[in-house]
N, C-alpha and C. Protein backbone atom coordinates (compact mmCIF):
# COMPACT_ATOMS: atom_id res chain seq x y z
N UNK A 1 14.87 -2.95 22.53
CA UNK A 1 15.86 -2.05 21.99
C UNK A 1 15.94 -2.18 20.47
N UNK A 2 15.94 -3.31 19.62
CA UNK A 2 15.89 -3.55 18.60
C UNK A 2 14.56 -3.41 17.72
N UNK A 3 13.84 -3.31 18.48
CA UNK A 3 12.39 -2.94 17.77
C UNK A 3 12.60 -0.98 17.92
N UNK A 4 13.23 -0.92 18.67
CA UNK A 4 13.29 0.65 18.68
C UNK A 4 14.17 1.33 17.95
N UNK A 5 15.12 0.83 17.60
CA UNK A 5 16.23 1.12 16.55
C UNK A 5 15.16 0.83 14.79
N UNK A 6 14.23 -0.29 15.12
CA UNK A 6 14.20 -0.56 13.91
C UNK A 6 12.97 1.24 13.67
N UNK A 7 12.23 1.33 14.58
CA UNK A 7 11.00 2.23 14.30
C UNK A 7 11.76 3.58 13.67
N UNK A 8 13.26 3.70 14.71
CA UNK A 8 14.05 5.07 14.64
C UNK A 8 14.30 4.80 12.87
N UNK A 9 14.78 3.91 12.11
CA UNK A 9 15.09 3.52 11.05
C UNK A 9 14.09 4.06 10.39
N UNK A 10 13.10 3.37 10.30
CA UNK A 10 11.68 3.49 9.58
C UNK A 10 11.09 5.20 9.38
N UNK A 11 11.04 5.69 10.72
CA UNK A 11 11.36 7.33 11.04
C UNK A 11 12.63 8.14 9.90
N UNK A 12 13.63 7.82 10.58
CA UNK A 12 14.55 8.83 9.45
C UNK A 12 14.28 8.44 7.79
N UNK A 13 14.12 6.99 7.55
CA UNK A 13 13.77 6.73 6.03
C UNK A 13 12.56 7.50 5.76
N UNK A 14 11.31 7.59 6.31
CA UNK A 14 10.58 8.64 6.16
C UNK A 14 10.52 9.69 5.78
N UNK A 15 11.65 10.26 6.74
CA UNK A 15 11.79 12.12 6.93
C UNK A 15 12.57 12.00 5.63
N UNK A 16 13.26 11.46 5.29
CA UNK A 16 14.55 12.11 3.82
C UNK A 16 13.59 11.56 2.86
N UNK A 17 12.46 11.10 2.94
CA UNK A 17 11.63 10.77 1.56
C UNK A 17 10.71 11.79 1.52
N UNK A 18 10.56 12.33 2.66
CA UNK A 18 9.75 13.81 2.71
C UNK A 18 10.33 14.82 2.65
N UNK A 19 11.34 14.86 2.52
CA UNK A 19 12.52 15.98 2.40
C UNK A 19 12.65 15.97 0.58
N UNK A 20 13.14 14.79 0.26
CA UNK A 20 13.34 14.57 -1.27
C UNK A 20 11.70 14.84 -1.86
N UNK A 21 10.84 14.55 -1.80
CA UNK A 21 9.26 14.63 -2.16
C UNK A 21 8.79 15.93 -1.78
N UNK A 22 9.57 16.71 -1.35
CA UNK A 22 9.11 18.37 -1.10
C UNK A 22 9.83 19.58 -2.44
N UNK A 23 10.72 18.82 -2.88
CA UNK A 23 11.09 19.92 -3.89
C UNK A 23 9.87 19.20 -5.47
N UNK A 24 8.91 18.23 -5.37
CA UNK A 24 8.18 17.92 -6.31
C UNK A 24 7.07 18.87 -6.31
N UNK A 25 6.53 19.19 -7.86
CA UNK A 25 5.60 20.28 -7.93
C UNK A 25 4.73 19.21 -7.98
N UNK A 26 4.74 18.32 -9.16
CA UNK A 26 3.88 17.41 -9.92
C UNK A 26 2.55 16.72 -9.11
N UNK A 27 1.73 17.76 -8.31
CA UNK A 27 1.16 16.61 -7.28
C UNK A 27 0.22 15.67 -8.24
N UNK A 28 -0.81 14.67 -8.09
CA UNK A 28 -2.00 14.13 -8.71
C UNK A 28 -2.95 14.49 -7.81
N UNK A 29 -3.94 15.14 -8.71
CA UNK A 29 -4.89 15.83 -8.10
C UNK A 29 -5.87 14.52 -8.02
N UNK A 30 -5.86 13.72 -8.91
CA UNK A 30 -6.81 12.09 -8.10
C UNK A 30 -6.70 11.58 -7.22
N UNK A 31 -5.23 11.68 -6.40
CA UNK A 31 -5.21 10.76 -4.91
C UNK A 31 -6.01 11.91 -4.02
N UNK A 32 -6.46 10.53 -2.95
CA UNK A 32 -6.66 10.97 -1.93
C UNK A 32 -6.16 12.33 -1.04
N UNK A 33 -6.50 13.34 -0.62
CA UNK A 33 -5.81 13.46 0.71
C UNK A 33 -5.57 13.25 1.83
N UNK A 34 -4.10 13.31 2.67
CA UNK A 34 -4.13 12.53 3.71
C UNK A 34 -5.43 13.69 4.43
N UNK A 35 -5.59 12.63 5.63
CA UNK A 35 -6.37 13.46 6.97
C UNK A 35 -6.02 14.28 7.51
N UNK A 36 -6.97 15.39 7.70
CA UNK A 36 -6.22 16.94 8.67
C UNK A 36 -5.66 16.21 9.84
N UNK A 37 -6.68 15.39 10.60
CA UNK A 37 -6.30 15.56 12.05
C UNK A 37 -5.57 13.69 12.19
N UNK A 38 -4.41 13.41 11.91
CA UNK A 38 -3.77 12.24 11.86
C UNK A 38 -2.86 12.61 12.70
N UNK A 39 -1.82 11.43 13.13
CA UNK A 39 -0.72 11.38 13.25
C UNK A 39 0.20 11.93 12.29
N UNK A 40 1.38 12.58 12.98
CA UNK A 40 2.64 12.93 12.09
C UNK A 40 2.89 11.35 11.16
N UNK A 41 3.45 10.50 11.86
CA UNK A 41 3.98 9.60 10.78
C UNK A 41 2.84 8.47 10.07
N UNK A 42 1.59 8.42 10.49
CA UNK A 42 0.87 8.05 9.38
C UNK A 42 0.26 9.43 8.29
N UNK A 43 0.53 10.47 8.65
CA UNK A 43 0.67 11.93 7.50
C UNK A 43 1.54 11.20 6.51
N UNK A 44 3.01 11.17 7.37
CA UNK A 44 4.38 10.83 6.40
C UNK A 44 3.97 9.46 5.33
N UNK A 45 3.08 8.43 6.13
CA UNK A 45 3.34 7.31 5.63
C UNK A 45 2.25 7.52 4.23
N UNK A 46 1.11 8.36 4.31
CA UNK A 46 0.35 8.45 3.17
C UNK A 46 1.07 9.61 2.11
N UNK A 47 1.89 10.37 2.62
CA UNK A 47 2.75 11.19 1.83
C UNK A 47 3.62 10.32 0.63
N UNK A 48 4.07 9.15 1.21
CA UNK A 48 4.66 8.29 0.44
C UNK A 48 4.27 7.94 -0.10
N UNK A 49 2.87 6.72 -0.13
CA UNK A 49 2.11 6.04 -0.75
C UNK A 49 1.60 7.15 -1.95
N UNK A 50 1.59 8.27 -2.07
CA UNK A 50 0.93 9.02 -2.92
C UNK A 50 1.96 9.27 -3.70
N UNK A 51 3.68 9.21 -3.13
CA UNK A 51 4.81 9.41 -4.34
C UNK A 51 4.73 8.21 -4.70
N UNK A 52 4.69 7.48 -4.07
CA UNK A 52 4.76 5.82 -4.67
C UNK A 52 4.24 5.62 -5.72
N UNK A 53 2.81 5.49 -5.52
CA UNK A 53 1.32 5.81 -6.77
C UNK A 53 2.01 6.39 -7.92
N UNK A 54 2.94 7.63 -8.04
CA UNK A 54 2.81 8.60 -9.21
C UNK A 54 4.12 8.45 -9.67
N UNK A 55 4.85 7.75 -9.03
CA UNK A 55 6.26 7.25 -9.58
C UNK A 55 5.60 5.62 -10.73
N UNK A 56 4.67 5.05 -9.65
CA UNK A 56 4.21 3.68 -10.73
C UNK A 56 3.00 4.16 -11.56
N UNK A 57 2.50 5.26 -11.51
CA UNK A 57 1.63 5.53 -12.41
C UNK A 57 1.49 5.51 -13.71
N UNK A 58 0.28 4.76 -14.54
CA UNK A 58 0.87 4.03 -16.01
C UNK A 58 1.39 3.32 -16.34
N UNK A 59 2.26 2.46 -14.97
CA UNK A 59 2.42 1.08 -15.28
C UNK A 59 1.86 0.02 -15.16
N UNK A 60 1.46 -1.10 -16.42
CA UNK A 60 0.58 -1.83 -16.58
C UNK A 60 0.38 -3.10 -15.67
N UNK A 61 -0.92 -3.74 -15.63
CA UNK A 61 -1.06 -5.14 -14.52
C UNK A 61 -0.28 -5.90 -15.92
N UNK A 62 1.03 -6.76 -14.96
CA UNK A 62 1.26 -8.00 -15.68
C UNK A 62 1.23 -9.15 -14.83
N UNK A 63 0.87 -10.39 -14.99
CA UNK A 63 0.80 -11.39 -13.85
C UNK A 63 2.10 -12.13 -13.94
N UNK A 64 2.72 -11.50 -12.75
CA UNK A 64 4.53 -11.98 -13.00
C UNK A 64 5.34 -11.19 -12.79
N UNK A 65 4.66 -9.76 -13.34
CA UNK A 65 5.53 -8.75 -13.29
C UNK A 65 6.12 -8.38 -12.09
N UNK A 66 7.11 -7.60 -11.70
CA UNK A 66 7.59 -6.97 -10.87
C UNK A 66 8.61 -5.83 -11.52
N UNK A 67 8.35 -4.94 -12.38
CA UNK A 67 8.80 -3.66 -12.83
C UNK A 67 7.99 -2.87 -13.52
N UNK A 68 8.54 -1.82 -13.77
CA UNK A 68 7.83 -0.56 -14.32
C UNK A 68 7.30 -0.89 -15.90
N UNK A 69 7.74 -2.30 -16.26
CA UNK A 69 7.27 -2.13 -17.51
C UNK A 69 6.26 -3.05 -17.67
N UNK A 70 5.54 -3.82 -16.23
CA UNK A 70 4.47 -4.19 -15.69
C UNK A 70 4.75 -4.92 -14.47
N UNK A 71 3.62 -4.96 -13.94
CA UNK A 71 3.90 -5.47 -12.10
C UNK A 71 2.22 -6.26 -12.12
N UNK A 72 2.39 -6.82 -10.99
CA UNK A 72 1.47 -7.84 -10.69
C UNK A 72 1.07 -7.09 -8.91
N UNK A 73 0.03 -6.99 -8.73
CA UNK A 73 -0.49 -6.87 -7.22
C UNK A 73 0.57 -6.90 -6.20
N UNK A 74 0.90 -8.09 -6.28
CA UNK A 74 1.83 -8.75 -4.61
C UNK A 74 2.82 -8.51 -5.14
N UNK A 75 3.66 -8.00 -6.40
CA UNK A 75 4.47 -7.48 -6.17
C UNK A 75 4.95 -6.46 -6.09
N UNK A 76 3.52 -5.66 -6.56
CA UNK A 76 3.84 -3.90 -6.15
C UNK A 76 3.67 -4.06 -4.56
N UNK A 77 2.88 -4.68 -4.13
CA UNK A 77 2.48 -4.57 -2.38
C UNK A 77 3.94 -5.03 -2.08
N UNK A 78 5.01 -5.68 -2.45
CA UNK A 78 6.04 -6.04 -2.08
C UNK A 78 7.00 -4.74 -1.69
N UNK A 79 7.27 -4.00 -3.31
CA UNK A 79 7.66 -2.75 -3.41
C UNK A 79 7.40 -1.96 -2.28
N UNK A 80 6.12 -1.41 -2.57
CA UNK A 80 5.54 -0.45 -1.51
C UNK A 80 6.15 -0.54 -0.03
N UNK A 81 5.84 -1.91 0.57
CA UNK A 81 6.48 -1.70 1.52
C UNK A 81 7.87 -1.82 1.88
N UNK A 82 8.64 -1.91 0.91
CA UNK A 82 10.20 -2.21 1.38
C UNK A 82 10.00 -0.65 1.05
N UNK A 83 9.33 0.04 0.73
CA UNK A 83 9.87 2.12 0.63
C UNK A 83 9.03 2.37 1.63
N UNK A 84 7.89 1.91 2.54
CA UNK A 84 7.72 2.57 3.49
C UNK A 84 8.10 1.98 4.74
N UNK A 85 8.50 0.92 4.75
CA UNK A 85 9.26 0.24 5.94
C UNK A 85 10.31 -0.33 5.92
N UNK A 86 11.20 0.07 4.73
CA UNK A 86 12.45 -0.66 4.27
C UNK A 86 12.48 -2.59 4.81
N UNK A 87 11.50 -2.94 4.81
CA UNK A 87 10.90 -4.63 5.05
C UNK A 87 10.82 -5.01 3.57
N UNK A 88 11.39 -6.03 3.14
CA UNK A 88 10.83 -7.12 2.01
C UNK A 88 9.98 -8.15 2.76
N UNK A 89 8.27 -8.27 2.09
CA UNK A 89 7.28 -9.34 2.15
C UNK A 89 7.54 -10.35 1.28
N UNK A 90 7.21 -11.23 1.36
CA UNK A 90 7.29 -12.22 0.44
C UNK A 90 6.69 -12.05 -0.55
N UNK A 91 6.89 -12.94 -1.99
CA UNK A 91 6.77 -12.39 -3.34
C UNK A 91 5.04 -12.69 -3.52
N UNK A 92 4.13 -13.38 -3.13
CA UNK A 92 3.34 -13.96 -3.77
C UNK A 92 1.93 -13.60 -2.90
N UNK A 93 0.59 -13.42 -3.13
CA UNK A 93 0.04 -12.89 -2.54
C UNK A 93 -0.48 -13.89 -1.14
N UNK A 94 -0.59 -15.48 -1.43
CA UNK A 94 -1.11 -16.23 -1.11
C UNK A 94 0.31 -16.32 0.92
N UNK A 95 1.46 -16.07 0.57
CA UNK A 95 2.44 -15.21 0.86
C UNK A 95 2.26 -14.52 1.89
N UNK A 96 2.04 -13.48 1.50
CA UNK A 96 1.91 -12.23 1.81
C UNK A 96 0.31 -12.39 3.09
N UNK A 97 -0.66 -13.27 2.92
CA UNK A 97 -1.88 -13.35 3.61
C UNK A 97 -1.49 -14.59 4.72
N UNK A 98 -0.33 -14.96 4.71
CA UNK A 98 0.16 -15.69 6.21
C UNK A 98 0.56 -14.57 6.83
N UNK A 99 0.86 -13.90 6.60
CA UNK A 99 1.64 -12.91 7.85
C UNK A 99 0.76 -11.61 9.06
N UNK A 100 1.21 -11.39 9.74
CA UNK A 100 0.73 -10.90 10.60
C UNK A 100 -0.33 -11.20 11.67
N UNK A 101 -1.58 -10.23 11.96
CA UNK A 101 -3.06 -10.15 12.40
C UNK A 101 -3.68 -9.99 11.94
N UNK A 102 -5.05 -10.48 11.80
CA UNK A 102 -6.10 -10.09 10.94
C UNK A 102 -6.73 -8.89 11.88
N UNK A 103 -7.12 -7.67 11.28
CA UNK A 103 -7.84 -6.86 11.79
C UNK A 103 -9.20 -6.51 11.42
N UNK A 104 -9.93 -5.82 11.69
CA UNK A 104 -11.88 -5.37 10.63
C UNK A 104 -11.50 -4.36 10.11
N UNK A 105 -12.11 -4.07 9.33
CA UNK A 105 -11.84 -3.08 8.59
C UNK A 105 -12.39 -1.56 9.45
N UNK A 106 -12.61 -1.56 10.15
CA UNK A 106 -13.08 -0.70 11.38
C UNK A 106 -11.71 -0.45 12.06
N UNK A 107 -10.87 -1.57 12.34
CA UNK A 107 -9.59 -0.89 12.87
C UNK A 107 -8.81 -0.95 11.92
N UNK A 108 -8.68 -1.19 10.47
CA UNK A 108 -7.81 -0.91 9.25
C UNK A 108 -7.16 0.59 9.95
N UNK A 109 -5.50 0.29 9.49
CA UNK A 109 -4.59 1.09 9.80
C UNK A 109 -3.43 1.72 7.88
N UNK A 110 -3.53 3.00 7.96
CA UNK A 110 -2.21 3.28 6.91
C UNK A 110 -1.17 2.04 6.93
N UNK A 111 -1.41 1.40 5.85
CA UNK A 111 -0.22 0.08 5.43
C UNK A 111 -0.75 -0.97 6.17
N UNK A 112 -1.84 -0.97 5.99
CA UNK A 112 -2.23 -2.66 6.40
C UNK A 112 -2.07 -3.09 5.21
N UNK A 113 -2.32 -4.57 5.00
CA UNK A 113 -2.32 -5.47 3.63
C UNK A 113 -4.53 -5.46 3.88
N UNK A 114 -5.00 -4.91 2.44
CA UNK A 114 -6.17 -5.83 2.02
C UNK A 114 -6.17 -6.69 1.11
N UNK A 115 -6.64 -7.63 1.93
CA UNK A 115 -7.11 -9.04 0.36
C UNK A 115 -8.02 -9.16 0.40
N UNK A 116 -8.46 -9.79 -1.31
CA UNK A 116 -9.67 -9.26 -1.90
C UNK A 116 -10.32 -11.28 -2.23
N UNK A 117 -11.06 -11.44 -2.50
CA UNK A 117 -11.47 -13.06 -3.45
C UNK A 117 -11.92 -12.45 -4.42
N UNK A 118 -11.53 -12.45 -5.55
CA UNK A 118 -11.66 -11.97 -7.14
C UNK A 118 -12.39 -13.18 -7.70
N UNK A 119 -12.12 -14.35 -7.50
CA UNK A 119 -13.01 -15.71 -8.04
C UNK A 119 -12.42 -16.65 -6.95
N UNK A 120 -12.94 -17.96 -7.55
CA UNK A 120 -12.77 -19.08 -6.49
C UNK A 120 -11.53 -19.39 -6.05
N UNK A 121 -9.99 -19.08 -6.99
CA UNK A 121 -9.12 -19.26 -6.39
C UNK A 121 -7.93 -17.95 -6.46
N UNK A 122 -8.84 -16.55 -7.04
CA UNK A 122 -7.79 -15.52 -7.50
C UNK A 122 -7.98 -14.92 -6.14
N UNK A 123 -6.69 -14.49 -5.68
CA UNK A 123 -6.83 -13.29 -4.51
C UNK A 123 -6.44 -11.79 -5.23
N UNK A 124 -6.64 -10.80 -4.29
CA UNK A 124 -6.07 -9.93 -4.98
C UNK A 124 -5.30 -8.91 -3.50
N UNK A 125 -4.45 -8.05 -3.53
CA UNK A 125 -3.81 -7.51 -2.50
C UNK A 125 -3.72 -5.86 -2.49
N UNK A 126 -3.77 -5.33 -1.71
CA UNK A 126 -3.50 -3.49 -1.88
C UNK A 126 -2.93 -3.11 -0.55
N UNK A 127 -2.81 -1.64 -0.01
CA UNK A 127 -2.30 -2.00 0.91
C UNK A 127 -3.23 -0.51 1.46
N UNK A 128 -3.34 -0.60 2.83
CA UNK A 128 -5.08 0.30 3.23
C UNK A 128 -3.78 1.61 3.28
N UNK A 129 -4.48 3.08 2.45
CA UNK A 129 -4.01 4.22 2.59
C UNK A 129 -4.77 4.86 3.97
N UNK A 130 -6.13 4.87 3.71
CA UNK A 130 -7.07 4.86 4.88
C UNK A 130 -8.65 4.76 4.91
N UNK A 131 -9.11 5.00 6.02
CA UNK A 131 -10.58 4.19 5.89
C UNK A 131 -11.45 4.39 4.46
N UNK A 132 -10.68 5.23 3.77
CA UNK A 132 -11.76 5.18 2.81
C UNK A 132 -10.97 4.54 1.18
N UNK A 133 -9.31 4.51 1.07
CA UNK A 133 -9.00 4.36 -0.61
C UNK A 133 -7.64 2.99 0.42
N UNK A 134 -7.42 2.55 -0.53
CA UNK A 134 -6.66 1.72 -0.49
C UNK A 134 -5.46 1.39 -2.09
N UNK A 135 -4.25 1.40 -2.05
CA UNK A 135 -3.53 1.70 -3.24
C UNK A 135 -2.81 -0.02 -3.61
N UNK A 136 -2.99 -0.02 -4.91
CA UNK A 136 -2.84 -1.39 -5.43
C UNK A 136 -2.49 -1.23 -6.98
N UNK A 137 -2.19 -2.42 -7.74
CA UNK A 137 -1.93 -2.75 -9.09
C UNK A 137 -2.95 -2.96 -9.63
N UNK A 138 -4.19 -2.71 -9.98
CA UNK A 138 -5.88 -2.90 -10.68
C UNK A 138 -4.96 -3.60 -12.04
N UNK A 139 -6.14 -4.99 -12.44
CA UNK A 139 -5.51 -5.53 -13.58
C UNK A 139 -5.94 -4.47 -14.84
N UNK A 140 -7.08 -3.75 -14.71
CA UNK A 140 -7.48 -2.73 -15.85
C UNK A 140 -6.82 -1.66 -16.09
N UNK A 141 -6.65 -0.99 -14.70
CA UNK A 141 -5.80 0.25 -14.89
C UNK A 141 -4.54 0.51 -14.34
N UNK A 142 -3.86 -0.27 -14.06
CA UNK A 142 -2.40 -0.48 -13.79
C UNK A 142 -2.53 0.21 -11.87
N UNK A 143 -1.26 1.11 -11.61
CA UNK A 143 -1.26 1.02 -10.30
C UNK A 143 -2.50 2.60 -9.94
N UNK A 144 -3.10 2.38 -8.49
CA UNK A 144 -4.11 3.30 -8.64
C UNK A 144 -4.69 2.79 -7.63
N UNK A 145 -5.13 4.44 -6.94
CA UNK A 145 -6.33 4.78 -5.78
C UNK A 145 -7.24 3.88 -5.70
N UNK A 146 -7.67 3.25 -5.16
CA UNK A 146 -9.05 2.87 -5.55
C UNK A 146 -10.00 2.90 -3.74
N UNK A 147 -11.56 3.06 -4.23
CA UNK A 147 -12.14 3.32 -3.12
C UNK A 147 -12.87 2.17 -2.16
N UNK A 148 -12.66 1.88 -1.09
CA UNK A 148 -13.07 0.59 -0.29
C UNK A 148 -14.36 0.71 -0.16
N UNK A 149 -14.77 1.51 -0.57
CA UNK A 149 -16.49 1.19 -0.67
C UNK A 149 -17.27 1.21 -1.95
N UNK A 150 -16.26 1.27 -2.89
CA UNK A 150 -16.39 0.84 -4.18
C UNK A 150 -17.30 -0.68 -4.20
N UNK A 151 -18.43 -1.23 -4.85
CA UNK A 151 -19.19 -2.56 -4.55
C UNK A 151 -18.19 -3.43 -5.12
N UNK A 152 -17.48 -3.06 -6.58
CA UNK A 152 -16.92 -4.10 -6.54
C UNK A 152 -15.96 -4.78 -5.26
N UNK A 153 -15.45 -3.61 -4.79
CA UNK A 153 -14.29 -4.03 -3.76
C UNK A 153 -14.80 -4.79 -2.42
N UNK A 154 -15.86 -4.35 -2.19
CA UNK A 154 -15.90 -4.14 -0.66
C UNK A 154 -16.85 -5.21 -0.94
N UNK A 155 -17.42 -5.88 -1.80
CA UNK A 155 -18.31 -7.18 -1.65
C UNK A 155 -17.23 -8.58 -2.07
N UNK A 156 -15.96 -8.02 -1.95
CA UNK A 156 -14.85 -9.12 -2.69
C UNK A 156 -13.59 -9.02 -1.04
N UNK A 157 -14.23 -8.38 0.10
CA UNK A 157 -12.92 -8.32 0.96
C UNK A 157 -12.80 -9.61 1.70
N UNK A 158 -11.75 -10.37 1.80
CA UNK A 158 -11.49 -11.30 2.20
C UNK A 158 -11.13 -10.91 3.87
N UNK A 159 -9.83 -10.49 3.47
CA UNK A 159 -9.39 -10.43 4.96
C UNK A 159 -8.41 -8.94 4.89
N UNK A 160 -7.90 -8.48 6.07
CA UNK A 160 -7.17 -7.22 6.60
C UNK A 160 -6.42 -7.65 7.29
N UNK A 161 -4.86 -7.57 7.04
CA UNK A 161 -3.98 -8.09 7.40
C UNK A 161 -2.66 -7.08 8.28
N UNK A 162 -2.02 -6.98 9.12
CA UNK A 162 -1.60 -6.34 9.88
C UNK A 162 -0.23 -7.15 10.10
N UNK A 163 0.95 -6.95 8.96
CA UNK A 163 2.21 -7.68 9.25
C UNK A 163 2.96 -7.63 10.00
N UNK A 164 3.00 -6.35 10.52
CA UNK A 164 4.03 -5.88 11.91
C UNK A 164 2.99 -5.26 13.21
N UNK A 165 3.66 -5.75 14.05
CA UNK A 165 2.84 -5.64 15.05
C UNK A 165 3.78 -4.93 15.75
């Protein structure tokens, strides 16, 4: 019952962010589009991630950060999901890669966690939009699309993480 109240939650926070995100002209013609043939609420859930993106768009990688006037990876992945699942993750990426299931990137789902090995002890975090872009804080270009079959990315994937089950 309580997992069902929480989904109904997650649902209406959805719908009034798609309600409020429908009177916006401003689309970015760089994101992704969602998939024709998806689910309604992973539609909704990449609908978000794409206001998300263009609300943090131009804000810079800071290591520490957590605001618009710079953010750090794990703590935009923090953000992100307390607006698409009204859930706070923990602050830190190392954090953030205890939780859940690990999945392959074959069953990668809208709002999984990816982590990346950047060097011997840097991780890095995004969160999967879908099989093909995944949305994160890039230390070069602040928050932004980026593509999972990009070499840099996809020869740096650690693990695919699945926090709610």
């Amino acid at each position: 019952m309580k997992s069902q109240f929480k989904l109904w939650s997650v649902y209406l926070a959805l719908c009034g962010c798609l309600v409020l995100s429908g009177c916006s002209n401003n689309r970015q013609t760089t994101a992704p589009n969602p998939p024709i043939q998806t689910s309604k609420l992973v539609a909704q859930q990449q609908q978000l991630l794409v206001q998300i993106q263009q609300e943090w768009q131009g804000t810079p990688y800071k290591l520490g950060g957590t605001n618009k006037q710079g953010v750090d990876c794990s703590a935009f992945v923090q953000h992100a999901y307390d607006r698409l699942y009204n859930s706070l993750l923990p602050r830190t990426t190392e954090q953030q890669l205890a939780l859940g299931i690990s999945v392959s990137l074959a069953e990668a789902q809208t709002g999984d966690l990816i982590f990346f090995r950047t060097s011997h002890k840097v991780r890095h975090v995004g969160v999967i939009y879908d099989q093909d872009y995944f949305l994160h804080a890039s230390t070069s270009q602040g928050v932004i699309f980026s593509r999972l079959d990009n070499p840099y990315w996809s020869a740096r994937i650690l693990l695919i993480k699945r926090p709610f089950i």
